[in-house]
PDB file of N, CA and C in Angstrom:
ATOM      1  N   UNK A   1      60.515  36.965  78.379  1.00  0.00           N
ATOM      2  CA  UNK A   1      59.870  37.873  77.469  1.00  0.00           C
ATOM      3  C   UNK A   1      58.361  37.624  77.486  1.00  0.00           C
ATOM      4  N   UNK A   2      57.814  38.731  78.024  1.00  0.00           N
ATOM      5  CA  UNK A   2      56.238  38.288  77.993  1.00  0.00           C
ATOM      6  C   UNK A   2      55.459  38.759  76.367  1.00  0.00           C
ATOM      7  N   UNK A   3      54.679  37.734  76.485  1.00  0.00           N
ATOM      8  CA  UNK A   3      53.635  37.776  75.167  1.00  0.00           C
ATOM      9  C   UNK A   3      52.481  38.715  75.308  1.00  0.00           C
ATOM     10  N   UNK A   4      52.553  40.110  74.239  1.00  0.00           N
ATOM     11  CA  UNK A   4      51.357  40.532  73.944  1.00  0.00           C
ATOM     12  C   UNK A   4      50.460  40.032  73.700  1.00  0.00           C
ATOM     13  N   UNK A   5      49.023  40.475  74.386  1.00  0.00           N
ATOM     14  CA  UNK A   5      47.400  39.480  73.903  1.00  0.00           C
ATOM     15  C   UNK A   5      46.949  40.494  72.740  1.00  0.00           C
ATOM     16  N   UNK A   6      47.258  39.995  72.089  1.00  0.00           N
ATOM     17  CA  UNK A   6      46.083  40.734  70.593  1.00  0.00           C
ATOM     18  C   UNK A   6      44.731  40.170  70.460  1.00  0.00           C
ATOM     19  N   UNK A   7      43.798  41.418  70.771  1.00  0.00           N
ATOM     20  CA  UNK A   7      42.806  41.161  70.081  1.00  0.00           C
ATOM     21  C   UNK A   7      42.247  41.168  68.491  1.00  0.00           C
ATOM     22  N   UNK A   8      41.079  40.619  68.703  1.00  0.00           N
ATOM     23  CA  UNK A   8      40.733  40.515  67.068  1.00  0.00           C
ATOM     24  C   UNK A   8      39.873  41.778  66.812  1.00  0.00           C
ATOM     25  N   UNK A   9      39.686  42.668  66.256  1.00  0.00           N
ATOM     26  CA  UNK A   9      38.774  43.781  65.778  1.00  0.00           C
ATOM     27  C   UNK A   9      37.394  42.757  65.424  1.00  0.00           C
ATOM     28  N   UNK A  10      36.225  43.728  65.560  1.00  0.00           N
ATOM     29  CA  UNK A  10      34.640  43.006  65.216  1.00  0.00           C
ATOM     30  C   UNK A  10      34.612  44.272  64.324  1.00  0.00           C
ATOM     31  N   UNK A  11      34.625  43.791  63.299  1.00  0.00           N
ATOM     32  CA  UNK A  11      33.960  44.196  61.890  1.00  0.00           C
ATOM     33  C   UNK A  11      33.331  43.870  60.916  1.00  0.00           C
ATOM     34  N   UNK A  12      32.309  44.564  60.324  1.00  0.00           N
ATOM     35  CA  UNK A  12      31.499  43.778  59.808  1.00  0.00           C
ATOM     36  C   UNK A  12      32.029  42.850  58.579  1.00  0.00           C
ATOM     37  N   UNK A  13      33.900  42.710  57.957  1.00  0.00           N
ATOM     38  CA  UNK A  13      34.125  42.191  57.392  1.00  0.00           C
ATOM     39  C   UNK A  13      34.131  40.963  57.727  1.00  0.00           C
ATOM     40  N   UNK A  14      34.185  40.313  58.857  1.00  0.00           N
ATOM     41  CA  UNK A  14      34.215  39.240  59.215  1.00  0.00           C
ATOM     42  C   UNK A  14      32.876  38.063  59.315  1.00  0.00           C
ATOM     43  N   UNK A  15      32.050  38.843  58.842  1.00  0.00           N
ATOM     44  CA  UNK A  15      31.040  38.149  58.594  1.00  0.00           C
ATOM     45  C   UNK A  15      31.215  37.014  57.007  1.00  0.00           C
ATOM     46  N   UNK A  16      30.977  36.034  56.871  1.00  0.00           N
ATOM     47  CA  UNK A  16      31.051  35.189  55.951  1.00  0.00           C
ATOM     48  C   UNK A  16      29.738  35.316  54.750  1.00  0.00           C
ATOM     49  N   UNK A  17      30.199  35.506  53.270  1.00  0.00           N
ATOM     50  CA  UNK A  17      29.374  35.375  52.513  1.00  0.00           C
ATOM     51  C   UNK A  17      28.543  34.008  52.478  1.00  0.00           C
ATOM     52  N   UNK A  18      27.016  34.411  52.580  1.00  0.00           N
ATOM     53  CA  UNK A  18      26.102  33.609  51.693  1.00  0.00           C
ATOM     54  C   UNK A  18      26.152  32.712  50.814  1.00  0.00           C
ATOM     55  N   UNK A  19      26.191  31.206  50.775  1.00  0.00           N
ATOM     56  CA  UNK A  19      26.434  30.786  49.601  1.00  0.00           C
ATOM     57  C   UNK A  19      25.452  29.588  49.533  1.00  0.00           C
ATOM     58  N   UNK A  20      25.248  29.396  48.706  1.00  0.00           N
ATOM     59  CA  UNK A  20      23.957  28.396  48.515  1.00  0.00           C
ATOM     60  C   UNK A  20      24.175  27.243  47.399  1.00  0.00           C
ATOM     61  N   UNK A  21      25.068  26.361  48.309  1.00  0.00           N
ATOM     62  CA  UNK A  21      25.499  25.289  47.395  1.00  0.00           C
ATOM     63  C   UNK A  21      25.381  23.768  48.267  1.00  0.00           C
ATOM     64  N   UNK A  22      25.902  22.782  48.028  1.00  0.00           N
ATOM     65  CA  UNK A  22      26.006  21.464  48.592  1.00  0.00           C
ATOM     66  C   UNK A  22      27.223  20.868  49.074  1.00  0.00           C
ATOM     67  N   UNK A  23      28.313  21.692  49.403  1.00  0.00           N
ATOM     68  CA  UNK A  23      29.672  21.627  49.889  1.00  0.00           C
ATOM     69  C   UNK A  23      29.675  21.402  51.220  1.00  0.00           C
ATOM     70  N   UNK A  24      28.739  21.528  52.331  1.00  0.00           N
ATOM     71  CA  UNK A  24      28.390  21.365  53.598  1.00  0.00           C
ATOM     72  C   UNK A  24      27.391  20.646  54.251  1.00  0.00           C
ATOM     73  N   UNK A  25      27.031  19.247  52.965  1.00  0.00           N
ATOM     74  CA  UNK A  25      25.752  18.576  53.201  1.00  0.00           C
ATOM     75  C   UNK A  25      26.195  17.797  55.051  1.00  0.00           C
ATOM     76  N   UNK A  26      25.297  17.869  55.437  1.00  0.00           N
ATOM     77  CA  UNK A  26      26.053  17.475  56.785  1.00  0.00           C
ATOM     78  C   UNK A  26      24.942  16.923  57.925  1.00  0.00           C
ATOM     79  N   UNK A  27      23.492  17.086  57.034  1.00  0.00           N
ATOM     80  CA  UNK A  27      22.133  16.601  57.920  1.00  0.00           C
ATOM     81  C   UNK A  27      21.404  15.692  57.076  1.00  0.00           C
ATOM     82  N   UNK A  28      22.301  15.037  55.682  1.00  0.00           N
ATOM     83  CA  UNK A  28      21.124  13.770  55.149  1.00  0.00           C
ATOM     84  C   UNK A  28      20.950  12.754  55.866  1.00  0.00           C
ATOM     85  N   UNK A  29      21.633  12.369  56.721  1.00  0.00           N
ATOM     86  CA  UNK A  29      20.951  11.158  57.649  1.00  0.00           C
ATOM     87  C   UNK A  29      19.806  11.291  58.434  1.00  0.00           C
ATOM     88  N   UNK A  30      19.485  12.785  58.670  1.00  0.00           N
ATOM     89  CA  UNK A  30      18.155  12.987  59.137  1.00  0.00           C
ATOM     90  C   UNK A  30      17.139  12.856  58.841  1.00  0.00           C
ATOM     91  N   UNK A  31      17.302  12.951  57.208  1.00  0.00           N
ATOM     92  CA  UNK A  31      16.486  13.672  55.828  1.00  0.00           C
ATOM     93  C   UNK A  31      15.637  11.599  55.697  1.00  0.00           C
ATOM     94  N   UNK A  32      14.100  12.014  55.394  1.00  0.00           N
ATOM     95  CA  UNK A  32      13.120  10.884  55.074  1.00  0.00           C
ATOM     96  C   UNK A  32      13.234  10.842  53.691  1.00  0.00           C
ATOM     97  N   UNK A  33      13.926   9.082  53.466  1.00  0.00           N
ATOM     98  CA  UNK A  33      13.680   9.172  51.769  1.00  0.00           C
ATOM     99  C   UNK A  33      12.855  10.185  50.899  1.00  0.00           C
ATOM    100  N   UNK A  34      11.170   9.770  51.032  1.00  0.00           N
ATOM    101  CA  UNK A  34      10.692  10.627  50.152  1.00  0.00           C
ATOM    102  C   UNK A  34      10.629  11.914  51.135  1.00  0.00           C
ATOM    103  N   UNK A  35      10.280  12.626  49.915  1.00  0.00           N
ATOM    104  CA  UNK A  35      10.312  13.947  50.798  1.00  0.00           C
ATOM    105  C   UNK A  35       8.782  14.930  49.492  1.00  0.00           C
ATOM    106  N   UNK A  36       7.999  15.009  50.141  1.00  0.00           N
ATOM    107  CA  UNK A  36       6.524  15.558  49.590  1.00  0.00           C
ATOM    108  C   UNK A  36       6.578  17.044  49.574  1.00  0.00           C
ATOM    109  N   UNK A  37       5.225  17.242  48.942  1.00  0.00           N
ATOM    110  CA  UNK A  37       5.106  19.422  48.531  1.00  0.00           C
ATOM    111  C   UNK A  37       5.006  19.808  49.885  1.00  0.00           C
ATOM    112  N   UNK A  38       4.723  19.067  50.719  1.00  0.00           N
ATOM    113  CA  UNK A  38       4.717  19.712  52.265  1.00  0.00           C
ATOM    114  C   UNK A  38       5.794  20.035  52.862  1.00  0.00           C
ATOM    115  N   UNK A  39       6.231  19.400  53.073  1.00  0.00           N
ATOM    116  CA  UNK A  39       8.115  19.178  53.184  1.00  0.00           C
ATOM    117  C   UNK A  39       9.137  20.323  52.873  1.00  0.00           C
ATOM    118  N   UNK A  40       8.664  20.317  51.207  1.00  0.00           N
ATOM    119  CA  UNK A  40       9.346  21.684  50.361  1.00  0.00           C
ATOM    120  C   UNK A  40       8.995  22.795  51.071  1.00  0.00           C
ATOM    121  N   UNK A  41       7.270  22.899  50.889  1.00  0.00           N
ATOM    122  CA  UNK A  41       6.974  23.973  50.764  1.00  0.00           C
ATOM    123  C   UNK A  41       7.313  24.798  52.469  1.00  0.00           C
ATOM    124  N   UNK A  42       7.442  24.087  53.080  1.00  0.00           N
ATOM    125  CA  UNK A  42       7.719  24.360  54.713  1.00  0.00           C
ATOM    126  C   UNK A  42       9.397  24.874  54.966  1.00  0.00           C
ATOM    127  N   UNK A  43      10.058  23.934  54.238  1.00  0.00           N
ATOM    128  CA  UNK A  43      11.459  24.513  53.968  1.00  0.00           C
ATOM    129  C   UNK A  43      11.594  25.626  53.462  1.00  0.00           C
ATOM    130  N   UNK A  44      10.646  25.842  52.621  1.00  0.00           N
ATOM    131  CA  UNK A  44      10.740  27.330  51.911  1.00  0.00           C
ATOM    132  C   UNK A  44      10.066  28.540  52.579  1.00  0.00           C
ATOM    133  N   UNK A  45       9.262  28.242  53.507  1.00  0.00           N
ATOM    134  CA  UNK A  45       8.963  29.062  54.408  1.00  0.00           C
ATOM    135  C   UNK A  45      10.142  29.383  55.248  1.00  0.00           C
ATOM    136  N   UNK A  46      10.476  28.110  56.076  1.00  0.00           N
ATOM    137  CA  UNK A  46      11.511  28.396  56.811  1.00  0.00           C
ATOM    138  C   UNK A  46      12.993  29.411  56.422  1.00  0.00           C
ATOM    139  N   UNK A  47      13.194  29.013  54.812  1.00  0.00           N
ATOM    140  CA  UNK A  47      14.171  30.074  54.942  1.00  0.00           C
ATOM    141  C   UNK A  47      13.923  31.586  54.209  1.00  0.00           C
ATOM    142  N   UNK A  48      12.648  31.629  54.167  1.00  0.00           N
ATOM    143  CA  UNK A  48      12.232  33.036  53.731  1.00  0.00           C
ATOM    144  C   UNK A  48      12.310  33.862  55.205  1.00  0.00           C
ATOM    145  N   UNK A  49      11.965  32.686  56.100  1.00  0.00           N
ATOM    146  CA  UNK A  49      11.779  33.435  57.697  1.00  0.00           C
ATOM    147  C   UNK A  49      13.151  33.726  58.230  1.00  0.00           C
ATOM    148  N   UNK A  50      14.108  32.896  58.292  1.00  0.00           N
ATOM    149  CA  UNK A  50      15.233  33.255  58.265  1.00  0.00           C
ATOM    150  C   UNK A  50      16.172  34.424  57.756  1.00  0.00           C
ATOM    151  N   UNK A  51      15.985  34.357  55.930  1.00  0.00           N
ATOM    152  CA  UNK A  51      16.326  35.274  55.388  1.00  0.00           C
ATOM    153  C   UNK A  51      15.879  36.556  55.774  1.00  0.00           C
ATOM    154  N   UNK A  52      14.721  36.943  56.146  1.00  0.00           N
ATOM    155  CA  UNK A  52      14.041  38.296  56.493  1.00  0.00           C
ATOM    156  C   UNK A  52      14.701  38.763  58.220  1.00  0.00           C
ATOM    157  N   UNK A  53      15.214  37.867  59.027  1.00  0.00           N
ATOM    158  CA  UNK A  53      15.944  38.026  60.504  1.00  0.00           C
ATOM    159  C   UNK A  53      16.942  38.622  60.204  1.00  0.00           C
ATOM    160  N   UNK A  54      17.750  38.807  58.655  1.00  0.00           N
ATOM    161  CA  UNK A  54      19.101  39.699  58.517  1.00  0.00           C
ATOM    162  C   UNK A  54      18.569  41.120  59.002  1.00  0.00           C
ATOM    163  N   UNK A  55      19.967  41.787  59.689  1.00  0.00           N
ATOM    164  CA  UNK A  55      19.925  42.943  60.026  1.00  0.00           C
ATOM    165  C   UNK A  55      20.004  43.840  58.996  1.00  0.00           C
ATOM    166  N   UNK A  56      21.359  43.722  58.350  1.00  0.00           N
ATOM    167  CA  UNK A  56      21.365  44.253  57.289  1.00  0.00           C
ATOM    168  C   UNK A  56      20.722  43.861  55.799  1.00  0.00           C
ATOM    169  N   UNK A  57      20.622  45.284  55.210  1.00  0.00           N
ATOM    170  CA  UNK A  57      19.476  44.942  54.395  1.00  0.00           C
ATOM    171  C   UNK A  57      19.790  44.297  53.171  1.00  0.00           C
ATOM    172  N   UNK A  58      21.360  44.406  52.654  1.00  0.00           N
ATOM    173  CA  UNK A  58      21.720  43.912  51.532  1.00  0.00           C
ATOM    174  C   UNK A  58      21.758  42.248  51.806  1.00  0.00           C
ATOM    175  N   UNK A  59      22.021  41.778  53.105  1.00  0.00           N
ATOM    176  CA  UNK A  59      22.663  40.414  53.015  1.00  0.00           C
ATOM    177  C   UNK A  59      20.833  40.320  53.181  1.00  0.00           C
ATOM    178  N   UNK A  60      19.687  41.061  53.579  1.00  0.00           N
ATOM    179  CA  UNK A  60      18.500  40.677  53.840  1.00  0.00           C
ATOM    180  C   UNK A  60      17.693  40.361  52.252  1.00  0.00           C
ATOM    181  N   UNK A  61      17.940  41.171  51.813  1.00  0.00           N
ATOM    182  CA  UNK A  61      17.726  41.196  50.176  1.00  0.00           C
ATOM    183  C   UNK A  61      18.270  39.978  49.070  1.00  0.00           C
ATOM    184  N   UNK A  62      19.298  40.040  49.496  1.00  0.00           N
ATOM    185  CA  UNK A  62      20.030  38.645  48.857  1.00  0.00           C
ATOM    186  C   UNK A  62      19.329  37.335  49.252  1.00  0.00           C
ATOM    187  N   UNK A  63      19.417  37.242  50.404  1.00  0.00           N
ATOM    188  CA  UNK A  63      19.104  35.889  50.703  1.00  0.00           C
ATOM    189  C   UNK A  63      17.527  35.716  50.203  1.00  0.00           C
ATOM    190  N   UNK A  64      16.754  36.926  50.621  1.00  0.00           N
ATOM    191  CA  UNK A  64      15.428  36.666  50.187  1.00  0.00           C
ATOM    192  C   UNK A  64      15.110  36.174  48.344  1.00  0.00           C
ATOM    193  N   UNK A  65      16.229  36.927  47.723  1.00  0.00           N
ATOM    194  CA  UNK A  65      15.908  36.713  46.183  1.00  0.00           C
ATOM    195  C   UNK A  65      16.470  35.553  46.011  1.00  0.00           C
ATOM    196  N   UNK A  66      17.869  35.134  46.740  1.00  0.00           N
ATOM    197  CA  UNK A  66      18.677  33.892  46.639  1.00  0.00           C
ATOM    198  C   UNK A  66      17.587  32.826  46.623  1.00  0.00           C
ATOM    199  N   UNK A  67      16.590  32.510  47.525  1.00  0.00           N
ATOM    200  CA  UNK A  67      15.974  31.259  47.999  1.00  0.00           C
ATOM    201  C   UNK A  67      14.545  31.493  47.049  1.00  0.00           C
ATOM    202  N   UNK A  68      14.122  32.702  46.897  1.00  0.00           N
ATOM    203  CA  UNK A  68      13.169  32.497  45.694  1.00  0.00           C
ATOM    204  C   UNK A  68      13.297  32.041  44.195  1.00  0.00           C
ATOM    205  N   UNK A  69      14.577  33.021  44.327  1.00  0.00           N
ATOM    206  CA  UNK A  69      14.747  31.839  42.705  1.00  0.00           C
ATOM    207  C   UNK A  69      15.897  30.597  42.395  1.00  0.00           C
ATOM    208  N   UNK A  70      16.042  30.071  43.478  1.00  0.00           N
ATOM    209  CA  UNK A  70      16.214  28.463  43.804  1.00  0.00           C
ATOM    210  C   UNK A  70      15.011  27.808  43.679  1.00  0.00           C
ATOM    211  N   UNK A  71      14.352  28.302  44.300  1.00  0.00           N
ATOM    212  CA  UNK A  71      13.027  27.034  44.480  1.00  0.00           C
ATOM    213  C   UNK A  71      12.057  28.034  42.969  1.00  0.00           C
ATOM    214  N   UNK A  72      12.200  28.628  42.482  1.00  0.00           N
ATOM    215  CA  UNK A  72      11.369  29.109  40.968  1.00  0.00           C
ATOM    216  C   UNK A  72      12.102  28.437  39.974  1.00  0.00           C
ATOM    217  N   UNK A  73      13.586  28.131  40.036  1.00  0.00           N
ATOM    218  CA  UNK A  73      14.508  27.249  39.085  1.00  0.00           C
ATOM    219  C   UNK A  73      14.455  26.040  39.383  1.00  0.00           C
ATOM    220  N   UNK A  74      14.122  25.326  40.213  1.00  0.00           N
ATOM    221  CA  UNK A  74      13.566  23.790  40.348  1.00  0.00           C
ATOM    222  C   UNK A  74      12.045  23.327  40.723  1.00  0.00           C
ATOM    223  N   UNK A  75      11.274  24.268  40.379  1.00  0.00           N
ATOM    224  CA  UNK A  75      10.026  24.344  40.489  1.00  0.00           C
ATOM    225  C   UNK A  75       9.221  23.117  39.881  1.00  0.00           C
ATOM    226  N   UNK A  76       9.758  22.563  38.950  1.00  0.00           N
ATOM    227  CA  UNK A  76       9.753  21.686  38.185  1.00  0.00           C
ATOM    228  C   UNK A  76      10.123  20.563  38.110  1.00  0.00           C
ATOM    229  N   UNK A  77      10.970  20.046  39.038  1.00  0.00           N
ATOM    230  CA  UNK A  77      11.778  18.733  39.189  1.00  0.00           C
ATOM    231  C   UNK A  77      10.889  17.332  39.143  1.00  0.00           C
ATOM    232  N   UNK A  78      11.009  16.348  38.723  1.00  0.00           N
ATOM    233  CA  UNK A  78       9.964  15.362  38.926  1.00  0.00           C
ATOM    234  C   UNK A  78      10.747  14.384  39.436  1.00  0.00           C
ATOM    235  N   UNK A  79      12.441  14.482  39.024  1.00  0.00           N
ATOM    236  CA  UNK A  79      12.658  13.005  39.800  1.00  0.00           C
ATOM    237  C   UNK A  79      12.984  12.931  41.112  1.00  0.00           C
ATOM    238  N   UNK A  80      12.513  11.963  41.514  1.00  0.00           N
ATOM    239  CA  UNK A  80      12.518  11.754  43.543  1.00  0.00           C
ATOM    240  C   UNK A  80      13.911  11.864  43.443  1.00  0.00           C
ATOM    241  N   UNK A  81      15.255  11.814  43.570  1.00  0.00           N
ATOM    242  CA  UNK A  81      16.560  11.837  43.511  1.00  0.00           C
ATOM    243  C   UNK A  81      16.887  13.055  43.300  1.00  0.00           C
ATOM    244  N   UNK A  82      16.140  13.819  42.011  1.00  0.00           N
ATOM    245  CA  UNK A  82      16.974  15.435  42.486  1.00  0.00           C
ATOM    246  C   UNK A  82      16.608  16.068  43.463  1.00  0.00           C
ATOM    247  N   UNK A  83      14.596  15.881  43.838  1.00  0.00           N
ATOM    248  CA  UNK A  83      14.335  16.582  44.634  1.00  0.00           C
ATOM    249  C   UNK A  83      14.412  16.579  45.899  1.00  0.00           C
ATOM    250  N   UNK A  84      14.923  15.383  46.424  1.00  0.00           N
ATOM    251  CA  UNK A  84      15.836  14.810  47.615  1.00  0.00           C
ATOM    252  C   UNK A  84      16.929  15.294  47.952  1.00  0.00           C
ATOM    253  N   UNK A  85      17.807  15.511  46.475  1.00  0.00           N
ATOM    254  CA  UNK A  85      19.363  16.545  46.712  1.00  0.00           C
ATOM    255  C   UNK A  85      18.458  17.744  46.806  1.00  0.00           C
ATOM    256  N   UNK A  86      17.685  18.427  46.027  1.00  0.00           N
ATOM    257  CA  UNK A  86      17.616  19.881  46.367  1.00  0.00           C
ATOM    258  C   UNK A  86      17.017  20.085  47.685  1.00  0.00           C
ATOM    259  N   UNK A  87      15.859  19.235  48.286  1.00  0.00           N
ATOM    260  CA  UNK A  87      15.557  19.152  49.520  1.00  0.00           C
ATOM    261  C   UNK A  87      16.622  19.180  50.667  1.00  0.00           C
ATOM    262  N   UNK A  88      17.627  18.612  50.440  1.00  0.00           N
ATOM    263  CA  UNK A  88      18.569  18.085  51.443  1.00  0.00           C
ATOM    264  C   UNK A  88      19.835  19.410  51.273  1.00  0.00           C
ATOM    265  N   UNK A  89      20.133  20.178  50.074  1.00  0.00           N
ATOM    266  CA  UNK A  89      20.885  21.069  49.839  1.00  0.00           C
ATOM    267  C   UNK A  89      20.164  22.294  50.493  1.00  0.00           C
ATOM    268  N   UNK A  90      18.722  22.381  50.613  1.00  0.00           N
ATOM    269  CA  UNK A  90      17.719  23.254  51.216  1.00  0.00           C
ATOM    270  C   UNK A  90      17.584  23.631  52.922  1.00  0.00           C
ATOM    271  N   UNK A  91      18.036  22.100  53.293  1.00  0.00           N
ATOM    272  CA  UNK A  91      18.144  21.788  54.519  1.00  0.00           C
ATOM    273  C   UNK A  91      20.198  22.389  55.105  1.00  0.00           C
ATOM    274  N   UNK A  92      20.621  22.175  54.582  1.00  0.00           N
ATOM    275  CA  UNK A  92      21.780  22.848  54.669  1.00  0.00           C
ATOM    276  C   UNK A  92      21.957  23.882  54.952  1.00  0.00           C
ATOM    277  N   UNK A  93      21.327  24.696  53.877  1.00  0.00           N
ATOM    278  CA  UNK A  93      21.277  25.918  53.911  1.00  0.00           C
ATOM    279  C   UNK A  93      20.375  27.124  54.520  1.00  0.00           C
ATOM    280  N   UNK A  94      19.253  26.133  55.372  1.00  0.00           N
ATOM    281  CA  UNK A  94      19.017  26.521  56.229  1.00  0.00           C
ATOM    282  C   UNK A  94      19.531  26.323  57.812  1.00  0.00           C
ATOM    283  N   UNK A  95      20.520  25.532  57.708  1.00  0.00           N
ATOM    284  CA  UNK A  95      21.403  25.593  59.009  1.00  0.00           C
ATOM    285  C   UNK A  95      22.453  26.757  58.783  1.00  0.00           C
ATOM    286  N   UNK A  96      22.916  27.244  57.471  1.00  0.00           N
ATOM    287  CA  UNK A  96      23.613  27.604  57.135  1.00  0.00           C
ATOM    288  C   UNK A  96      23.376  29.429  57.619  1.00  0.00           C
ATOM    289  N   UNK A  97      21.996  30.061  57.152  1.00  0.00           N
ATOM    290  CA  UNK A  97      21.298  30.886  57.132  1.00  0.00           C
ATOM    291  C   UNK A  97      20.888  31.225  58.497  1.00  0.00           C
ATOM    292  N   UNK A  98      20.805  30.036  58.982  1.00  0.00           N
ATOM    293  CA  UNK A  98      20.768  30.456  60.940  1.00  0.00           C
ATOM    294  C   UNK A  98      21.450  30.802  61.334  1.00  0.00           C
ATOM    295  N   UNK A  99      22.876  30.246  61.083  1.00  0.00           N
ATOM    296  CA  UNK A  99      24.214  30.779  61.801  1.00  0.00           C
ATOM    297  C   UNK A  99      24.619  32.289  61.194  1.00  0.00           C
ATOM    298  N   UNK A 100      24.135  32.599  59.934  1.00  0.00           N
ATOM    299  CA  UNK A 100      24.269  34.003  59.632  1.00  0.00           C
ATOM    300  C   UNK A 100      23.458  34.531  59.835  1.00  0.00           C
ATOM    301  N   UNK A 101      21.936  34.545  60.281  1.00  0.00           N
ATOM    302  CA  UNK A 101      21.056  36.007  61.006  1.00  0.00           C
ATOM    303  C   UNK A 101      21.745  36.132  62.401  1.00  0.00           C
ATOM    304  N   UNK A 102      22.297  34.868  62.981  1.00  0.00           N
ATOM    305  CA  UNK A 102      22.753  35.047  64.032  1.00  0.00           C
ATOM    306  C   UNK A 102      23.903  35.958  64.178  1.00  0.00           C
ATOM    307  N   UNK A 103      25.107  35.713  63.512  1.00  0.00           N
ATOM    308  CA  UNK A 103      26.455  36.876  63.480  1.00  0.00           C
ATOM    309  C   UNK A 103      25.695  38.096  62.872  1.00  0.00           C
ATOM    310  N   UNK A 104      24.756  38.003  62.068  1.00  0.00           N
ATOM    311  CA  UNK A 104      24.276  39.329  61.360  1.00  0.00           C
ATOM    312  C   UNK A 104      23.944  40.137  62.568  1.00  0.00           C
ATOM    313  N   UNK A 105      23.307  39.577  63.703  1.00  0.00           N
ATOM    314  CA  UNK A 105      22.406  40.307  64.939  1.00  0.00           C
ATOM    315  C   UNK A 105      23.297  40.322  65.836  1.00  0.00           C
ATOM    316  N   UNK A 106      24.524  39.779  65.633  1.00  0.00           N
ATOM    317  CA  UNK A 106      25.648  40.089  66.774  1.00  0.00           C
ATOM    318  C   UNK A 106      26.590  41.668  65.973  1.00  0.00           C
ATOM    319  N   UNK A 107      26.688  41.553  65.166  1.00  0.00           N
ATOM    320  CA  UNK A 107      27.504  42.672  64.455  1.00  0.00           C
ATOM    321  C   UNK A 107      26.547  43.747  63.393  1.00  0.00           C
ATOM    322  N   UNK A 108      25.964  44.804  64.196  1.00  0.00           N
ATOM    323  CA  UNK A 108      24.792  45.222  63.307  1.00  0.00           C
ATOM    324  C   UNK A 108      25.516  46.440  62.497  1.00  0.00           C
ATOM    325  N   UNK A 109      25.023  46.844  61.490  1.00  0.00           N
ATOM    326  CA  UNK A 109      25.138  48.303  60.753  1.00  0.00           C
ATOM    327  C   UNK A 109      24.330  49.356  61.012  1.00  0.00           C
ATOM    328  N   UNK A 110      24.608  50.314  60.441  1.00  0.00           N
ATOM    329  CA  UNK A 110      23.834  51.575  60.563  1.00  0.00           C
ATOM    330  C   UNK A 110      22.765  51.533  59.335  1.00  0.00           C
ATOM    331  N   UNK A 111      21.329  52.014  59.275  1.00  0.00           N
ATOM    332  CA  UNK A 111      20.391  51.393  58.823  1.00  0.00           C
ATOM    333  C   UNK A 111      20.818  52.620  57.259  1.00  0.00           C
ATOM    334  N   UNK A 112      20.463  51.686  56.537  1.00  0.00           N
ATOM    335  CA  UNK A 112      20.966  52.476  54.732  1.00  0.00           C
ATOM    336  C   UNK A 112      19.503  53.389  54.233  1.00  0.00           C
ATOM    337  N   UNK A 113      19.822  54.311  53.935  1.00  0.00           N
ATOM    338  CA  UNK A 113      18.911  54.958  53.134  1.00  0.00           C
ATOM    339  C   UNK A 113      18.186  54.675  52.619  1.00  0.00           C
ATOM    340  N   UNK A 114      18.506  53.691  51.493  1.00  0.00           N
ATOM    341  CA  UNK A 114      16.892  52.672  51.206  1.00  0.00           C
ATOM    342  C   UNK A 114      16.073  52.067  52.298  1.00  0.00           C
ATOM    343  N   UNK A 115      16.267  52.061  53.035  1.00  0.00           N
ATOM    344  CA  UNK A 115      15.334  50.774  53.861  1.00  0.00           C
ATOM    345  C   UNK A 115      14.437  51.936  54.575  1.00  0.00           C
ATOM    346  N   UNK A 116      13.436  51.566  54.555  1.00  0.00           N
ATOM    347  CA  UNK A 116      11.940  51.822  55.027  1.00  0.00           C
ATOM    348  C   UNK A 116      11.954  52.218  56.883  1.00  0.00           C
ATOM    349  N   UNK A 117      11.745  52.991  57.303  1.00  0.00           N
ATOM    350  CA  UNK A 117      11.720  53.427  58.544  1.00  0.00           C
ATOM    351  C   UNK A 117      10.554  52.548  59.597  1.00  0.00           C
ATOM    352  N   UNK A 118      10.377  51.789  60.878  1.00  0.00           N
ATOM    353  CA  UNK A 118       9.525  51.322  61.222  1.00  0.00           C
ATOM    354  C   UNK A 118       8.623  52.491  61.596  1.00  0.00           C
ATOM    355  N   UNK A 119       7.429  52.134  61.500  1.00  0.00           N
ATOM    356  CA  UNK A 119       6.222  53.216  61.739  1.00  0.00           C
ATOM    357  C   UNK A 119       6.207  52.935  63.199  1.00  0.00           C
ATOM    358  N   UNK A 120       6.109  54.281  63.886  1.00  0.00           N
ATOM    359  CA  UNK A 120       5.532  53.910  65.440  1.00  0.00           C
ATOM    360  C   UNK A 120       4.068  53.694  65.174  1.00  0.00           C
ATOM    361  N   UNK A 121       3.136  53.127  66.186  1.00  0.00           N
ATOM    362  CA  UNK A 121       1.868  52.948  65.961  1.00  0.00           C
ATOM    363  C   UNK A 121       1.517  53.912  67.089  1.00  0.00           C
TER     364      UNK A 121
END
């Protein structure tokens, strides 16, 4: 009896939600005890740059507001220990955020009505 090969359908359901937590810490051995406003503030570049590589515009939107008001809700931290976890939860989630612009740019949508048309020059 021979075995049918089933394929898998590519839909955009298969893309994995966004989540921005510490369940996948998996790069603190990399991470330098202290960790300075340079540090942060570069991480936070990095995943604004990231976040803006989504294709689509809702998961592009999310992530952009997601990571602004993370770092506007700990804006404030003073002890070296949280800001080490949030640094290091930051760092996560920018490995995390790579691997999704990436499936985002493998499985694209059709561009939504809200979103802004590129200008030819």
């Amino acid at each position: 009896m021979k075995k049918k090969k089933v394929r898998a359908k590519r839909s955009h359901t298969n893309l994995l939600p966004i989540t921005f937590d510490n369940s996948f810490s998996q790069l603190h051995n990399y991470i330098p005890q202290m960790v300075d406003s340079k540090q942060v503030l570069r991480l936070y570049k990095q995943l604004l740059n990231k976040a803006y590589k989504f294709d689509n515009y809702n998961f592009r939107e999310y992530s952009k507001r997601r990571v602004h008001d993370a770092f506007k809700e700990h804006k404030y931290l003073t002890d070296e220990e949280q800001i080490n976890r949030f640094y290091n939860e930051g760092i996560d989630n920018l490995a995390l955020l790579t691997r999704q612009t990436t499936i985002s740019q493998l499985y694209t949508f059709d561009k939504l009505v809200v979103e802004p048309l590129k200008k030819h020059h």
